[in-house]
PDB file of N, CA and C in Angstrom:
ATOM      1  N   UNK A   1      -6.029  12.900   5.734  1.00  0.00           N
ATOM      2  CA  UNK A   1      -6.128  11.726   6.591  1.00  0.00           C
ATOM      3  C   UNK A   1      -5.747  12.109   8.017  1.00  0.00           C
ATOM      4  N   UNK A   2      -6.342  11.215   9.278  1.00  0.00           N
ATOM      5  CA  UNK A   2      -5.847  11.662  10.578  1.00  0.00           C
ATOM      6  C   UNK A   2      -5.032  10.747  11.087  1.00  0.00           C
ATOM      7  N   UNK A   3      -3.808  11.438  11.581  1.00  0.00           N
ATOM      8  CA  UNK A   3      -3.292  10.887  12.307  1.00  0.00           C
ATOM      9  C   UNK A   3      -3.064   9.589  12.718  1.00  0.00           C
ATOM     10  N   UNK A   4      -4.045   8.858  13.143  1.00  0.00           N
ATOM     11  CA  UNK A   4      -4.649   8.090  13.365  1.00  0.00           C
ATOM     12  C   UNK A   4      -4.554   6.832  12.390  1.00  0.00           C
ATOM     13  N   UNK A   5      -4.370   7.293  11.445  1.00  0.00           N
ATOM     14  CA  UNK A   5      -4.536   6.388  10.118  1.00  0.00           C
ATOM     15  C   UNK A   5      -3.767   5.566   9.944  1.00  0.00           C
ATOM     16  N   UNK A   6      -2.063   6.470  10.887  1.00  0.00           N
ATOM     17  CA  UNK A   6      -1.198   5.710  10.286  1.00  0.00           C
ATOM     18  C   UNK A   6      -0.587   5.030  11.338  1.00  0.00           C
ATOM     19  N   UNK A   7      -1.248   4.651  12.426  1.00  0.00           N
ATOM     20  CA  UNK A   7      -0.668   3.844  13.618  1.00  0.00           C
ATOM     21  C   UNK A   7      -0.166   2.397  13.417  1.00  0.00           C
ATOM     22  N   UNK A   8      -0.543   2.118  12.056  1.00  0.00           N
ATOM     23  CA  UNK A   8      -0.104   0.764  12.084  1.00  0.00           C
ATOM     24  C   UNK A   8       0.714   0.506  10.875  1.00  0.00           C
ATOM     25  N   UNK A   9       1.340   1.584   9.979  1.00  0.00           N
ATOM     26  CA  UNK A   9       2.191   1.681   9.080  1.00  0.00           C
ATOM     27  C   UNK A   9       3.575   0.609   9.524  1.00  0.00           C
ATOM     28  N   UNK A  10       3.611   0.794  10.957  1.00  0.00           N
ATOM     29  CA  UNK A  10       4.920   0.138  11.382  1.00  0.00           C
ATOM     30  C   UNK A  10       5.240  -1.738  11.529  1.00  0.00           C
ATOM     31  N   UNK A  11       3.686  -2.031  11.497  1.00  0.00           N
ATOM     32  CA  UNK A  11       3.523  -3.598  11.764  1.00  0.00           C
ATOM     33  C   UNK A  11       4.044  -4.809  11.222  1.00  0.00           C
ATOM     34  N   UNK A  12       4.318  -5.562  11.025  1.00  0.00           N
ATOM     35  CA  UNK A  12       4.547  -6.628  10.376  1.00  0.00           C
ATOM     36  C   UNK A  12       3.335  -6.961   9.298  1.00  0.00           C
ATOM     37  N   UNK A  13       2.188  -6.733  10.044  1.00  0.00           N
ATOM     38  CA  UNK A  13       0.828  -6.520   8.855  1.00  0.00           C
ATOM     39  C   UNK A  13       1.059  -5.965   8.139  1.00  0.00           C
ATOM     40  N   UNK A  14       1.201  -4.877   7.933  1.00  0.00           N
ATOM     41  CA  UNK A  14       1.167  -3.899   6.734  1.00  0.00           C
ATOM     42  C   UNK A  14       2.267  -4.186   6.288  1.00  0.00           C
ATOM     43  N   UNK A  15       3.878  -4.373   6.631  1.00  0.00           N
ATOM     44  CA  UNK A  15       4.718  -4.671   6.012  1.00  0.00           C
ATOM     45  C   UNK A  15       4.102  -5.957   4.877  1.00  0.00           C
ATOM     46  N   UNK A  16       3.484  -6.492   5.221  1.00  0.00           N
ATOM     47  CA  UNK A  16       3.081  -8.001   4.313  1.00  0.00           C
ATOM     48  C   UNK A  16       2.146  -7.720   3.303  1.00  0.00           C
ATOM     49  N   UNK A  17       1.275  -6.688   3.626  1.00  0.00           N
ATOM     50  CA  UNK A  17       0.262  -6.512   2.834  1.00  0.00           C
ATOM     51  C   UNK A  17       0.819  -5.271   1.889  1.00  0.00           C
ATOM     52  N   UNK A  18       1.712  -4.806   2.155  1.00  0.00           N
ATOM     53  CA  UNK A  18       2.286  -3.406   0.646  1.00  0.00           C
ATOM     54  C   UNK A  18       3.365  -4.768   0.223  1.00  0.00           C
ATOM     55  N   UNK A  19       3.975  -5.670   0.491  1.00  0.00           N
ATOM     56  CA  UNK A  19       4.540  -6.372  -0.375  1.00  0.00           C
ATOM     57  C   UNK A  19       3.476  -7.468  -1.483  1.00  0.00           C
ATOM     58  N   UNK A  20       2.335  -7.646  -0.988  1.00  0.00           N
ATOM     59  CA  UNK A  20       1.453  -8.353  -1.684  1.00  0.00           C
ATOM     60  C   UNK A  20       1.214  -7.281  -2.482  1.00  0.00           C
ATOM     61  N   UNK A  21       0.702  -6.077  -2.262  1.00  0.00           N
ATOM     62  CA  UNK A  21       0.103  -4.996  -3.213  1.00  0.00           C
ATOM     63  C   UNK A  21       1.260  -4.820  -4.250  1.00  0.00           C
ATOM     64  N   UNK A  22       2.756  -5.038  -3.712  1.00  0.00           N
ATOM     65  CA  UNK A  22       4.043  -5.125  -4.934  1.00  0.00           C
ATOM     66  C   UNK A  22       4.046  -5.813  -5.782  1.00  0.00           C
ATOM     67  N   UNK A  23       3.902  -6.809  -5.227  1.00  0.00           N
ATOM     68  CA  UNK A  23       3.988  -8.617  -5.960  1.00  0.00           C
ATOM     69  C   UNK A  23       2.665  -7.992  -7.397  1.00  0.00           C
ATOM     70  N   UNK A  24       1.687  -7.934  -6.757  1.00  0.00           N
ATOM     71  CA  UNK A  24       0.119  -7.509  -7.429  1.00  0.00           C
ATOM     72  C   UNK A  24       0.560  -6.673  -8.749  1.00  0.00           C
ATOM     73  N   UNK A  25       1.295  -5.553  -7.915  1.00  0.00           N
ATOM     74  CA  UNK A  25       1.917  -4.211  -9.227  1.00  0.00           C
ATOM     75  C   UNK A  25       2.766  -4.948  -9.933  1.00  0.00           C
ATOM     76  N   UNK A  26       3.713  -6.186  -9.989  1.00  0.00           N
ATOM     77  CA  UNK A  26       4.667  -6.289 -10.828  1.00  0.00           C
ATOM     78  C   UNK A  26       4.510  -7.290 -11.212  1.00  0.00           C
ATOM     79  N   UNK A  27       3.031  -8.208 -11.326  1.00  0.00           N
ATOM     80  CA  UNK A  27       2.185  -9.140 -12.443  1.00  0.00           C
ATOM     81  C   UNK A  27       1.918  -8.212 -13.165  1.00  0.00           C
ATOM     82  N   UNK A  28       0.749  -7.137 -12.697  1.00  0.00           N
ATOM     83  CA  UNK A  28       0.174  -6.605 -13.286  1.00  0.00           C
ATOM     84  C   UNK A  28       1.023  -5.807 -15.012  1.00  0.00           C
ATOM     85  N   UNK A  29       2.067  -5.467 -14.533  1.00  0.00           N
ATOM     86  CA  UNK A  29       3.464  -4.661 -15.476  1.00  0.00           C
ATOM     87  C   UNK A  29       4.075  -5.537 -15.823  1.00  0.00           C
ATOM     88  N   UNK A  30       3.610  -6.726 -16.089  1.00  0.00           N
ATOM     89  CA  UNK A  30       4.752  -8.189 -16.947  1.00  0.00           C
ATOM     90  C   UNK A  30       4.950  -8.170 -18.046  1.00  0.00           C
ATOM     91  N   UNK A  31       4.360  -6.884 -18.502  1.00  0.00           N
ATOM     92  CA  UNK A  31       4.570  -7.573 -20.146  1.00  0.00           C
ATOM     93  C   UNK A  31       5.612  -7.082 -20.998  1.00  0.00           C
ATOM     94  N   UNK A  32       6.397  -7.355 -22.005  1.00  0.00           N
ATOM     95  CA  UNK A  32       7.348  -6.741 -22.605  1.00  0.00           C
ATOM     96  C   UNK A  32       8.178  -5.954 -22.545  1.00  0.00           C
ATOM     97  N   UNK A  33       7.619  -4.780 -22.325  1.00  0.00           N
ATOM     98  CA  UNK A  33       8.024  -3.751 -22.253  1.00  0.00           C
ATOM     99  C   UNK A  33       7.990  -2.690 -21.543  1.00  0.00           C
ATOM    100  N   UNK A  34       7.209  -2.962 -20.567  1.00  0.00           N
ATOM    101  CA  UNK A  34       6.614  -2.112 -19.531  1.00  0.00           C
ATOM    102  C   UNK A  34       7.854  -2.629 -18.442  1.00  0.00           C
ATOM    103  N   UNK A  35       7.745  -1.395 -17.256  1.00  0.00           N
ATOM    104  CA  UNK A  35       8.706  -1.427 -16.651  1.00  0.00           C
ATOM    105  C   UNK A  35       7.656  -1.015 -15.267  1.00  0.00           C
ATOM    106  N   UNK A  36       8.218  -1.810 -13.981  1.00  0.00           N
ATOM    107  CA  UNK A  36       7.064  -1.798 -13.014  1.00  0.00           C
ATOM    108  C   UNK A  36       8.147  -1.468 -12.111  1.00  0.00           C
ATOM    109  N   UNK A  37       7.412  -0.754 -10.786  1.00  0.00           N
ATOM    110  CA  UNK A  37       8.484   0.110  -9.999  1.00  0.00           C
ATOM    111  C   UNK A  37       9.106  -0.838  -8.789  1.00  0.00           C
ATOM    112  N   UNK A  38      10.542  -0.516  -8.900  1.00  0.00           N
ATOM    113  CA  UNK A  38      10.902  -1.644  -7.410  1.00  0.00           C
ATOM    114  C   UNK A  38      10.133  -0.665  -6.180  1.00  0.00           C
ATOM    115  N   UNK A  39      10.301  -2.119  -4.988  1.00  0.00           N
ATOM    116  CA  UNK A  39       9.745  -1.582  -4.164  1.00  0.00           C
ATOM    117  C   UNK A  39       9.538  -0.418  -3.137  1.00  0.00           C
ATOM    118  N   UNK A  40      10.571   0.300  -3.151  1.00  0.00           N
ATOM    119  CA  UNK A  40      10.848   1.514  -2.305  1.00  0.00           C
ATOM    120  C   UNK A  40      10.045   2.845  -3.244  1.00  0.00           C
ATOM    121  N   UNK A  41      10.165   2.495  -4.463  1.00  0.00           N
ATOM    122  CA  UNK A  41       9.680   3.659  -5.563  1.00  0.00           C
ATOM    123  C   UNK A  41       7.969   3.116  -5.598  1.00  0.00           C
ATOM    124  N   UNK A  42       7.786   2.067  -5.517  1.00  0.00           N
ATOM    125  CA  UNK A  42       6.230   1.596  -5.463  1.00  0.00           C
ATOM    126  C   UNK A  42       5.331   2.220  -4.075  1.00  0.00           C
ATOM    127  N   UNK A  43       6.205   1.857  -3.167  1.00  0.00           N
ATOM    128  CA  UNK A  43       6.120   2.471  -1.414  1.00  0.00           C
ATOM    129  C   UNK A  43       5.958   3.925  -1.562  1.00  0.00           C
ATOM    130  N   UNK A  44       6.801   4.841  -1.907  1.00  0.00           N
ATOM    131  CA  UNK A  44       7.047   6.058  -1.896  1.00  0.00           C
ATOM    132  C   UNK A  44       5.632   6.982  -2.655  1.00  0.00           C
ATOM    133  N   UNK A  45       5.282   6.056  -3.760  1.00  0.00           N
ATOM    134  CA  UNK A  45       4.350   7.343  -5.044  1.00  0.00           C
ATOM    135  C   UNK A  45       3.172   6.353  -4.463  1.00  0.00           C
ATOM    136  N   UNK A  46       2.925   5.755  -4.019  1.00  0.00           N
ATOM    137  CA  UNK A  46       1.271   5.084  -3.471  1.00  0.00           C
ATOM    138  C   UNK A  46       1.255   4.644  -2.062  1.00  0.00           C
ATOM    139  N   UNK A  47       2.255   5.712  -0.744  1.00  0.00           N
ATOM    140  CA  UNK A  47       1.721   5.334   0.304  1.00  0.00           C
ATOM    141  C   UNK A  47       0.181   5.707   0.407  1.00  0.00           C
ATOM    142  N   UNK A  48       0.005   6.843   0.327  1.00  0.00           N
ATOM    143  CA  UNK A  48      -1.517   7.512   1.100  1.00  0.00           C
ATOM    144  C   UNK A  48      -2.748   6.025   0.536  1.00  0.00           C
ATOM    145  N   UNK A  49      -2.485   5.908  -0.490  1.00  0.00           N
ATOM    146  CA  UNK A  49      -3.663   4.516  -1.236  1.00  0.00           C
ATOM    147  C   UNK A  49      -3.630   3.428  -0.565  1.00  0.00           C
ATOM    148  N   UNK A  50      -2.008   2.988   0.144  1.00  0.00           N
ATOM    149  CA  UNK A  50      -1.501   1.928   0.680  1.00  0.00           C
ATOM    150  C   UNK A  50      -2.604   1.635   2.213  1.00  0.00           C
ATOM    151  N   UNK A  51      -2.135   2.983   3.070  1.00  0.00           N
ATOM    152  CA  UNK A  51      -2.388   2.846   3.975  1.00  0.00           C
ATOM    153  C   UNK A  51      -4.261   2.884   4.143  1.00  0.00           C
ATOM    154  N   UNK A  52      -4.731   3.536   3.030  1.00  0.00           N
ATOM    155  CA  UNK A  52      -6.611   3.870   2.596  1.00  0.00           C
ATOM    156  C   UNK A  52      -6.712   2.346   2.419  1.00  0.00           C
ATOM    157  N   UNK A  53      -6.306   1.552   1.764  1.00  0.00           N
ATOM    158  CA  UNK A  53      -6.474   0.585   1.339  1.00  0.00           C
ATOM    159  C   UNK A  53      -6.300  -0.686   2.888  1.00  0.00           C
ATOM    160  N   UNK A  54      -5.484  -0.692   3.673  1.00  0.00           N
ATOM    161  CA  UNK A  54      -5.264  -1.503   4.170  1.00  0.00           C
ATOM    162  C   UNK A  54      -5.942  -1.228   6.000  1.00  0.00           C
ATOM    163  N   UNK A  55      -6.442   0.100   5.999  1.00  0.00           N
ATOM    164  CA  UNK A  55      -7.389   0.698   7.249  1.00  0.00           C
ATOM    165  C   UNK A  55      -8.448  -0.218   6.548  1.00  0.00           C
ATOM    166  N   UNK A  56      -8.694  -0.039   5.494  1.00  0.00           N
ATOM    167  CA  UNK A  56     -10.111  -0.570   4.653  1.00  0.00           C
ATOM    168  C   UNK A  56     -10.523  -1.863   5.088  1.00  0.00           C
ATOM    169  N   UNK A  57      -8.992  -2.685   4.984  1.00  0.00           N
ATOM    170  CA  UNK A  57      -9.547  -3.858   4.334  1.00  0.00           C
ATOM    171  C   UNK A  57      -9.324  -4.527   6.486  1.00  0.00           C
ATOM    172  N   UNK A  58      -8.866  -3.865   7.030  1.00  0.00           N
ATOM    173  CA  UNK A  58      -8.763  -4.325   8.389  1.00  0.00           C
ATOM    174  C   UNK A  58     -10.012  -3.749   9.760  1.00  0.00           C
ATOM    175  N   UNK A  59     -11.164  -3.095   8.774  1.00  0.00           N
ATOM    176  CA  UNK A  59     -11.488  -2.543   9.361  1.00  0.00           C
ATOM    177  C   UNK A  59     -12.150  -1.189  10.222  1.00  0.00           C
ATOM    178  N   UNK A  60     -10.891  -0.249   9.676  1.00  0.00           N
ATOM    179  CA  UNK A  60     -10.658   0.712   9.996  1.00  0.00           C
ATOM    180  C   UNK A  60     -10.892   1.825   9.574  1.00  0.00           C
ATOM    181  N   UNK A  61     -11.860   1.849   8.469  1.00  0.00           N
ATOM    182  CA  UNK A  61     -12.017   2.588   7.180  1.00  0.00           C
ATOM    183  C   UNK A  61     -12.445   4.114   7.538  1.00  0.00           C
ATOM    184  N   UNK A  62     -13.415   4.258   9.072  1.00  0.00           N
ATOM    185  CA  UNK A  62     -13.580   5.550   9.463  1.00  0.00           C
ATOM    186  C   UNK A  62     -12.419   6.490   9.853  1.00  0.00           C
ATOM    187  N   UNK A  63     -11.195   5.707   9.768  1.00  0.00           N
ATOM    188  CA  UNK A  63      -9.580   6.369  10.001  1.00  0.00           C
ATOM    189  C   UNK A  63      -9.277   7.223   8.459  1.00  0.00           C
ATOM    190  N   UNK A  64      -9.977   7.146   7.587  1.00  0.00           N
ATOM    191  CA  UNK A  64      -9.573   7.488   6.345  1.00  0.00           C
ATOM    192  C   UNK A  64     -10.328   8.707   5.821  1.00  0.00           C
ATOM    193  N   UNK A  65     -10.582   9.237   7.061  1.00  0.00           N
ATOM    194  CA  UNK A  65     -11.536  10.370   6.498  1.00  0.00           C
ATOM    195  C   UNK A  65     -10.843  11.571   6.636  1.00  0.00           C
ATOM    196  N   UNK A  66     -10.653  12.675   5.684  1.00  0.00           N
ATOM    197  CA  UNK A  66      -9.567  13.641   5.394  1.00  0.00           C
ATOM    198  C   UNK A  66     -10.329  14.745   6.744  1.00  0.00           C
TER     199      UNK A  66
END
């Protein structure tokens, strides 16, 4: 990814939109027995998807090219 990609990691946007993608991960892991990751461990093992995902959905998607 360039550089570029991650200019807006810092925003209040993206802060809102990896907590929706949390919220999303820890319906998704409701059931019984399954165990779904708090948020710093959710943040940490799926930034690069986070930030692919949210260039995507704002736009920006030619930022995502390796």
């Amino acid at each position: 990814m360039r550089q570029s990609a991650f200019n807006d990691i810092f925003s209040d946007k993206f802060a809102g939109f990896v907590s929706r993608m949390w919220l999303d991960h820890c319906d998704e892991n409701s059931s019984f027995y399954s165990v779904a990751d708090d948020y710093p461990t959710y943040l940490i093992k799926n930034f690069k998807y986070l930030v692919r995902k949210f260039n995507t959905q704002n736009g920006n998607e030619h930022l995502n090219i390796k």
